[in-house]
PDB file of N, CA and C in Angstrom:
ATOM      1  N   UNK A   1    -123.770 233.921 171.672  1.00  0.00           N
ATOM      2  CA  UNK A   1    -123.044 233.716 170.429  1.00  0.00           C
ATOM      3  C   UNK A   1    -122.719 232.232 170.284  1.00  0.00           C
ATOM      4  N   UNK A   2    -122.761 231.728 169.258  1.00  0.00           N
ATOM      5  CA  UNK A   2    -122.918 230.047 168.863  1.00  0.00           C
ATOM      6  C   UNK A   2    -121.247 230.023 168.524  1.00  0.00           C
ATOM      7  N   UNK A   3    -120.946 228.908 168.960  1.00  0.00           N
ATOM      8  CA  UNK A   3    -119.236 228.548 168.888  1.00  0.00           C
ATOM      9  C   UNK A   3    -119.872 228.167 167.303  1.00  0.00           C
ATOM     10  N   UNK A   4    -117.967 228.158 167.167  1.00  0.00           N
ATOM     11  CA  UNK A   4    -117.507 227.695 165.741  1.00  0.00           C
ATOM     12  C   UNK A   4    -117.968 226.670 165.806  1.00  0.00           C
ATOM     13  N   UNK A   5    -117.799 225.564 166.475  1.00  0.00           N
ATOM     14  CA  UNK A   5    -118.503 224.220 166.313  1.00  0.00           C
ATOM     15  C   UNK A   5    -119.828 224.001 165.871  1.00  0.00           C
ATOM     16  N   UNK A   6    -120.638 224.749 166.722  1.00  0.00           N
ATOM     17  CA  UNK A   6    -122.174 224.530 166.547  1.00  0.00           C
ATOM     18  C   UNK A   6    -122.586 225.074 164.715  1.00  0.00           C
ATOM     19  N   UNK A   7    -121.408 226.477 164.641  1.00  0.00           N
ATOM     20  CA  UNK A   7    -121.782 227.147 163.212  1.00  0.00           C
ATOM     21  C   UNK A   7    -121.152 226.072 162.437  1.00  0.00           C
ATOM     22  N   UNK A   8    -120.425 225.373 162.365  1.00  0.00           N
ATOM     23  CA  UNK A   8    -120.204 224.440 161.294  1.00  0.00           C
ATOM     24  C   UNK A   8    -121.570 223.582 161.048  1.00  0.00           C
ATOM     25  N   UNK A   9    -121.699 222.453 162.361  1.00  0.00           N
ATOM     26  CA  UNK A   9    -122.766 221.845 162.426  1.00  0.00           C
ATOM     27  C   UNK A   9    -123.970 222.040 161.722  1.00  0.00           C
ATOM     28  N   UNK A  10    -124.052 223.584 161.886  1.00  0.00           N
ATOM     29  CA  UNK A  10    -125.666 223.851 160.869  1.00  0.00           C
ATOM     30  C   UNK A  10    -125.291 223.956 158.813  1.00  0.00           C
ATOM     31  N   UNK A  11    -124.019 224.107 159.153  1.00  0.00           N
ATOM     32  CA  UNK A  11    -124.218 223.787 157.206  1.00  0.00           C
ATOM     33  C   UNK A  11    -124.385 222.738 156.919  1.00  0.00           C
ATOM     34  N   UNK A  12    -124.514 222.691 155.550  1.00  0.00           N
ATOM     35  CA  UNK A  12    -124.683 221.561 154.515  1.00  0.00           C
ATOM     36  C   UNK A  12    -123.513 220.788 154.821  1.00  0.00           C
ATOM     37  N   UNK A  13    -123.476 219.492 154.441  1.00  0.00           N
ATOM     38  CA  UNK A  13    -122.029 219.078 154.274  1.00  0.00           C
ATOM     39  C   UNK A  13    -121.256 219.571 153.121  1.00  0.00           C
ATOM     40  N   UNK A  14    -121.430 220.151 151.962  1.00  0.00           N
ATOM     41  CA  UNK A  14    -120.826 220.709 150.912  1.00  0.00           C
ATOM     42  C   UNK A  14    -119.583 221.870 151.781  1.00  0.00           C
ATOM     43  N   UNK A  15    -120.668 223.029 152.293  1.00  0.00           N
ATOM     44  CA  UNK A  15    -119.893 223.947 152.917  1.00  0.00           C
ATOM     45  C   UNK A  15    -119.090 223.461 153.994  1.00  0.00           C
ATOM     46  N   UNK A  16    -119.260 222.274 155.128  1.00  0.00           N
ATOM     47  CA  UNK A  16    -118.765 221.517 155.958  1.00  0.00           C
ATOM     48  C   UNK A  16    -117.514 221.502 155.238  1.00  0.00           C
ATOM     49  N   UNK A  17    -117.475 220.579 154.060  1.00  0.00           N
ATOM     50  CA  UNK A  17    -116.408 220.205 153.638  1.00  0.00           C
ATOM     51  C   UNK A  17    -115.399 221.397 153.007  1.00  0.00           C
ATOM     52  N   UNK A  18    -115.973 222.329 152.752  1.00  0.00           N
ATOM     53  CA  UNK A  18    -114.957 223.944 152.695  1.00  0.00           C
ATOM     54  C   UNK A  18    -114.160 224.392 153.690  1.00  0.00           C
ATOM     55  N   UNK A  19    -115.347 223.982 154.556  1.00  0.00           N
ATOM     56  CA  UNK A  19    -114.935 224.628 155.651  1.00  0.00           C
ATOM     57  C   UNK A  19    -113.142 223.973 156.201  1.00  0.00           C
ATOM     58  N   UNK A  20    -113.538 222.382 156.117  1.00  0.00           N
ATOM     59  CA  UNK A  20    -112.461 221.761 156.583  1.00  0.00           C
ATOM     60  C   UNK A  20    -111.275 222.124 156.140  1.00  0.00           C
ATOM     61  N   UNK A  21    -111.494 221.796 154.498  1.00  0.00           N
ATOM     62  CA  UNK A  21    -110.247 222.412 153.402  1.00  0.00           C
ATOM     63  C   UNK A  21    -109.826 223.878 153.828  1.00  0.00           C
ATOM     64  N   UNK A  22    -110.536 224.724 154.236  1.00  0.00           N
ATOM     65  CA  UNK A  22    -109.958 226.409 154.284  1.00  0.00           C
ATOM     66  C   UNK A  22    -108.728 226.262 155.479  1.00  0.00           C
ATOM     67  N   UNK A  23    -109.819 225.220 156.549  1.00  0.00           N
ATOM     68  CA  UNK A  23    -108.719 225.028 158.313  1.00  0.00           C
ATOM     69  C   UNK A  23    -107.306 224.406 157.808  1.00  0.00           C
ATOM     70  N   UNK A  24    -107.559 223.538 156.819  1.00  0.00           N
ATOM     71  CA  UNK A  24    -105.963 222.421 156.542  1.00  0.00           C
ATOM     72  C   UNK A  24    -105.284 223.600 155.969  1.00  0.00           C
ATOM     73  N   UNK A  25    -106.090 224.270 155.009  1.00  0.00           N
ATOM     74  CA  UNK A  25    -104.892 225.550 154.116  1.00  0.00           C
ATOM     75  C   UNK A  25    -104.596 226.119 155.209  1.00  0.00           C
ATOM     76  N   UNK A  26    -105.117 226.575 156.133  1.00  0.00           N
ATOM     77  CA  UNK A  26    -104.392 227.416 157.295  1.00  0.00           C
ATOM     78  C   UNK A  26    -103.243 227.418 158.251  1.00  0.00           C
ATOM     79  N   UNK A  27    -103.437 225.673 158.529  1.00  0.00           N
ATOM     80  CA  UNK A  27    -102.448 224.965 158.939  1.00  0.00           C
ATOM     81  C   UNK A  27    -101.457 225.022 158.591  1.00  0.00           C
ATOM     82  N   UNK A  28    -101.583 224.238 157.245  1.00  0.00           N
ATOM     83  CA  UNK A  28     -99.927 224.095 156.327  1.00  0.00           C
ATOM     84  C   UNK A  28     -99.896 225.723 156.126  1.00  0.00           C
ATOM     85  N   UNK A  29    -100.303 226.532 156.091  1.00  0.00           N
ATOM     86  CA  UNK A  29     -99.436 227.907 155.162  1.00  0.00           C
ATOM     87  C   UNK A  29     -98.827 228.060 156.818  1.00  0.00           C
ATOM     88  N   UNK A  30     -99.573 228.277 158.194  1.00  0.00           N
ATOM     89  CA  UNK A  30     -98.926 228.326 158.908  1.00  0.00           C
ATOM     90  C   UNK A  30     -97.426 227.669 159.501  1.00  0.00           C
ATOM     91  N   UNK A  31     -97.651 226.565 158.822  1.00  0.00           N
ATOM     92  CA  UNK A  31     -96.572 225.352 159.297  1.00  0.00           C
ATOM     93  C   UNK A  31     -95.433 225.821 158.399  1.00  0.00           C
ATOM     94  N   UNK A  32     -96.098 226.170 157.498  1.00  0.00           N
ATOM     95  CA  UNK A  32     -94.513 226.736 156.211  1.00  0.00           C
ATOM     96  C   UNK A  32     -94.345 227.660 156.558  1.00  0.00           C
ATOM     97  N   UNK A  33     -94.879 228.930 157.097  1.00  0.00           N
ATOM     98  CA  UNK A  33     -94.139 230.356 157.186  1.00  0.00           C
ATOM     99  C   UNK A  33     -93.465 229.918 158.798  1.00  0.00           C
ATOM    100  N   UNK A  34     -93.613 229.390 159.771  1.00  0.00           N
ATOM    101  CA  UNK A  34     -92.902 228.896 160.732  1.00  0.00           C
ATOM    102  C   UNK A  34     -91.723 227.926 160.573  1.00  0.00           C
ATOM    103  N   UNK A  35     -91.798 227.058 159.715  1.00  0.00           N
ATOM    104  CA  UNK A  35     -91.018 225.606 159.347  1.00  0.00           C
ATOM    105  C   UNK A  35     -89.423 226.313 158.379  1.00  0.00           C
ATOM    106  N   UNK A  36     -89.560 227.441 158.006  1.00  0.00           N
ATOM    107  CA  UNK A  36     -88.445 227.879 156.769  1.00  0.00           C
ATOM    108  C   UNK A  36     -87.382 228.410 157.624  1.00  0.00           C
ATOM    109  N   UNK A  37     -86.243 227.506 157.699  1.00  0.00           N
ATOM    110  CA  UNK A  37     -84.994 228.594 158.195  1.00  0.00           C
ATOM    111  C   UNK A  37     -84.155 229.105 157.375  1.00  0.00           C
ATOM    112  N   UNK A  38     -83.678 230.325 158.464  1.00  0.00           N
ATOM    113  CA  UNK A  38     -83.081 231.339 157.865  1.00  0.00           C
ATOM    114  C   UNK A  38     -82.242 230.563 156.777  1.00  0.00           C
ATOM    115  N   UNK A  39     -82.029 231.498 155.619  1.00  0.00           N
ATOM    116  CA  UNK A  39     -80.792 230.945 154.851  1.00  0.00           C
ATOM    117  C   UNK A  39     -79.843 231.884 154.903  1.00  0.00           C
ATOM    118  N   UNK A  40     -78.730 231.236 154.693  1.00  0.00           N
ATOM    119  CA  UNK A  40     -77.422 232.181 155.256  1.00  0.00           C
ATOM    120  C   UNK A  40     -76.480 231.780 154.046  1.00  0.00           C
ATOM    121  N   UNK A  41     -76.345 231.098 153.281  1.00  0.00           N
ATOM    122  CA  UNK A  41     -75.818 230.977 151.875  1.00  0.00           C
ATOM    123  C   UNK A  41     -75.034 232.063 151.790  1.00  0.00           C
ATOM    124  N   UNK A  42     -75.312 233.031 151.989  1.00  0.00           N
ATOM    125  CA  UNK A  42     -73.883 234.420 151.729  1.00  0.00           C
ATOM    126  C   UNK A  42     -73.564 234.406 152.323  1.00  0.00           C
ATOM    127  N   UNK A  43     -73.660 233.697 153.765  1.00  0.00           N
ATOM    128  CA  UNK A  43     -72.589 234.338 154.627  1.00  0.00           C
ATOM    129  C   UNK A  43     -71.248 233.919 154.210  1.00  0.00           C
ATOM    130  N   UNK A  44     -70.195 235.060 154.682  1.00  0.00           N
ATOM    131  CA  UNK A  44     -68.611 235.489 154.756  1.00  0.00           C
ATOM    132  C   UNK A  44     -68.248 235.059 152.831  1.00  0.00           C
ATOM    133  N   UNK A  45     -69.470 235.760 152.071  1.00  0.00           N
ATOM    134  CA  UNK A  45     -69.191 236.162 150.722  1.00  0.00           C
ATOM    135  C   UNK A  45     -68.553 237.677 150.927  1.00  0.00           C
ATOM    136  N   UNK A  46     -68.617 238.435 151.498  1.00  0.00           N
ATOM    137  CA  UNK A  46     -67.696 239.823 151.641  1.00  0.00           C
ATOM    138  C   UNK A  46     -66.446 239.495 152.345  1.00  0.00           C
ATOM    139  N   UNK A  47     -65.854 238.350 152.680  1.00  0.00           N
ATOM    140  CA  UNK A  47     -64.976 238.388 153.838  1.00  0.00           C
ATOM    141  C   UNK A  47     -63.367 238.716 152.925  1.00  0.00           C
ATOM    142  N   UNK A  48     -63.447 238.859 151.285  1.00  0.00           N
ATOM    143  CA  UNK A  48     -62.294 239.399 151.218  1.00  0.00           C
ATOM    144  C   UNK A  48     -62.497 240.845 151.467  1.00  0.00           C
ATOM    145  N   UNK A  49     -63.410 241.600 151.682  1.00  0.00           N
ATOM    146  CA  UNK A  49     -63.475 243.332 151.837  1.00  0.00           C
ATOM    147  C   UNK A  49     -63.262 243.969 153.333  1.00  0.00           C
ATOM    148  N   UNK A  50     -63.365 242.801 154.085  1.00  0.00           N
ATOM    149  CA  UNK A  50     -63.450 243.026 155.712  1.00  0.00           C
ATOM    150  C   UNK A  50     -62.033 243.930 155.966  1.00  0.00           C
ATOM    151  N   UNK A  51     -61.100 243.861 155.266  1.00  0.00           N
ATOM    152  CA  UNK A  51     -60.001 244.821 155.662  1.00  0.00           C
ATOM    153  C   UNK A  51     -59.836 246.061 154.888  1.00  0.00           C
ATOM    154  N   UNK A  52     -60.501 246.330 153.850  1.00  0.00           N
ATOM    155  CA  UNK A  52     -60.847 247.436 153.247  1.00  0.00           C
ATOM    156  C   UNK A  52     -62.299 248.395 153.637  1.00  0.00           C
ATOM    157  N   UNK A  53     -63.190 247.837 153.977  1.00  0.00           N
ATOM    158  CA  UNK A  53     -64.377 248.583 154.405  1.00  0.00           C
ATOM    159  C   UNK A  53     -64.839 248.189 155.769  1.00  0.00           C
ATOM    160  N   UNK A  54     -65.520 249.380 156.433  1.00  0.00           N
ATOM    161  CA  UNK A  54     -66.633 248.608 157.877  1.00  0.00           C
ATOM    162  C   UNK A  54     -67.385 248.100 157.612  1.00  0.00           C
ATOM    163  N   UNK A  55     -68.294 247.759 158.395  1.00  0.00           N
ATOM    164  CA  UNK A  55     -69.142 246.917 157.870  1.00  0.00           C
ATOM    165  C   UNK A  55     -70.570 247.759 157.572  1.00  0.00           C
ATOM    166  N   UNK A  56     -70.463 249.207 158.153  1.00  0.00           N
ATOM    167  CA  UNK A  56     -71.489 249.910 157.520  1.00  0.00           C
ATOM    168  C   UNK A  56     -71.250 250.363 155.968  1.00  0.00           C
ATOM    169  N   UNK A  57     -69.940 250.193 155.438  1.00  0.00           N
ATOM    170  CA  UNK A  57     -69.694 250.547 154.444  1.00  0.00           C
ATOM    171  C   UNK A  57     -69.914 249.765 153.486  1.00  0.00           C
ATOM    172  N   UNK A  58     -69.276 248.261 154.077  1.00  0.00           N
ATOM    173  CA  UNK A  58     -69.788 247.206 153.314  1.00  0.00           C
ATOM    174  C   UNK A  58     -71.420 247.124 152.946  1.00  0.00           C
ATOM    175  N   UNK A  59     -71.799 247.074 154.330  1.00  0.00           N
ATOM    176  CA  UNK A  59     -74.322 247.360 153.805  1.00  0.00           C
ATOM    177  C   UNK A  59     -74.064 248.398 152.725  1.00  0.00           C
ATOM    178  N   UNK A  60     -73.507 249.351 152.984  1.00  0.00           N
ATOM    179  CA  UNK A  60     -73.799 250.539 151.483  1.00  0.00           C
ATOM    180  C   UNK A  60     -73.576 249.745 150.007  1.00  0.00           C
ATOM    181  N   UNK A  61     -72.246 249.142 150.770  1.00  0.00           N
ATOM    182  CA  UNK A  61     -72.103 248.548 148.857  1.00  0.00           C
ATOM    183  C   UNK A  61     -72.511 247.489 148.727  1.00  0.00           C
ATOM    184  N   UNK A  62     -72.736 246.504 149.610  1.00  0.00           N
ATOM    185  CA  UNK A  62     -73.878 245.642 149.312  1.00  0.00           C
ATOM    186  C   UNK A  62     -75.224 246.079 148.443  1.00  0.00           C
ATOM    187  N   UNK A  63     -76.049 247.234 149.066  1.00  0.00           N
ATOM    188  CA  UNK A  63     -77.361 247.661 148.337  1.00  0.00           C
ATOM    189  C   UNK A  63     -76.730 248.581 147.549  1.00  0.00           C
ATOM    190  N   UNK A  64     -75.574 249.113 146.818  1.00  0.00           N
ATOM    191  CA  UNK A  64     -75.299 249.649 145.703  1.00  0.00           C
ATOM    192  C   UNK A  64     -75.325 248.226 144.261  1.00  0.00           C
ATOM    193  N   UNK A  65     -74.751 247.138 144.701  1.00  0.00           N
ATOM    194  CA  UNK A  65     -73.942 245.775 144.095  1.00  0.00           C
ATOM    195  C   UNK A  65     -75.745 245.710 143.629  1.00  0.00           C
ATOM    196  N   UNK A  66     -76.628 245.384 144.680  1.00  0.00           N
ATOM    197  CA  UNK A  66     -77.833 245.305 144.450  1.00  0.00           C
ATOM    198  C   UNK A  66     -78.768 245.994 143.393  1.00  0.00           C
ATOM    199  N   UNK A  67     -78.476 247.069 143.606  1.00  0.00           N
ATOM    200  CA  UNK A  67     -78.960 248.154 143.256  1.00  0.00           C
ATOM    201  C   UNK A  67     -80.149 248.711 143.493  1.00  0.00           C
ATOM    202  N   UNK A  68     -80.315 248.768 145.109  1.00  0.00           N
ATOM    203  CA  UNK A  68     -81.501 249.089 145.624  1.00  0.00           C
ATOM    204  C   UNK A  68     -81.358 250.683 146.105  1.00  0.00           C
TER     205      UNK A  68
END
């Protein structure tokens, strides 16, 4: 079986140059779905309910508020 290398080698340079562009898209989409941290922006947005509900009660009305 012929490495990736050698199978590049035998195209055209047209497809060569696809080829390169497809590897960079791969990269960066990889680098962005790794590179994104968590966002936490809501956190302790429920913290006036913490003495009225648990916190399983709170997830319920969270995805009720939602409406999922």
């Amino acid at each position: 079986m012929k490495s990736l290398e050698e199978l590049i080698r035998e195209l055209p340079p047209d497809l060569r140059k696809e080829v390169e562009d497809f590897a960079r898209f791969l990269l960066e989409r990889r680098k962005a779905a790794h590179g994104k941290p968590i966002r936490q922006s809501w956190a302790g947005a429920l913290r006036e309910f913490k003495d009225r509900f648990t916190a399983l009660e709170l997830q319920k009305k969270a995805l009720e508020w939602r409406g999922d």
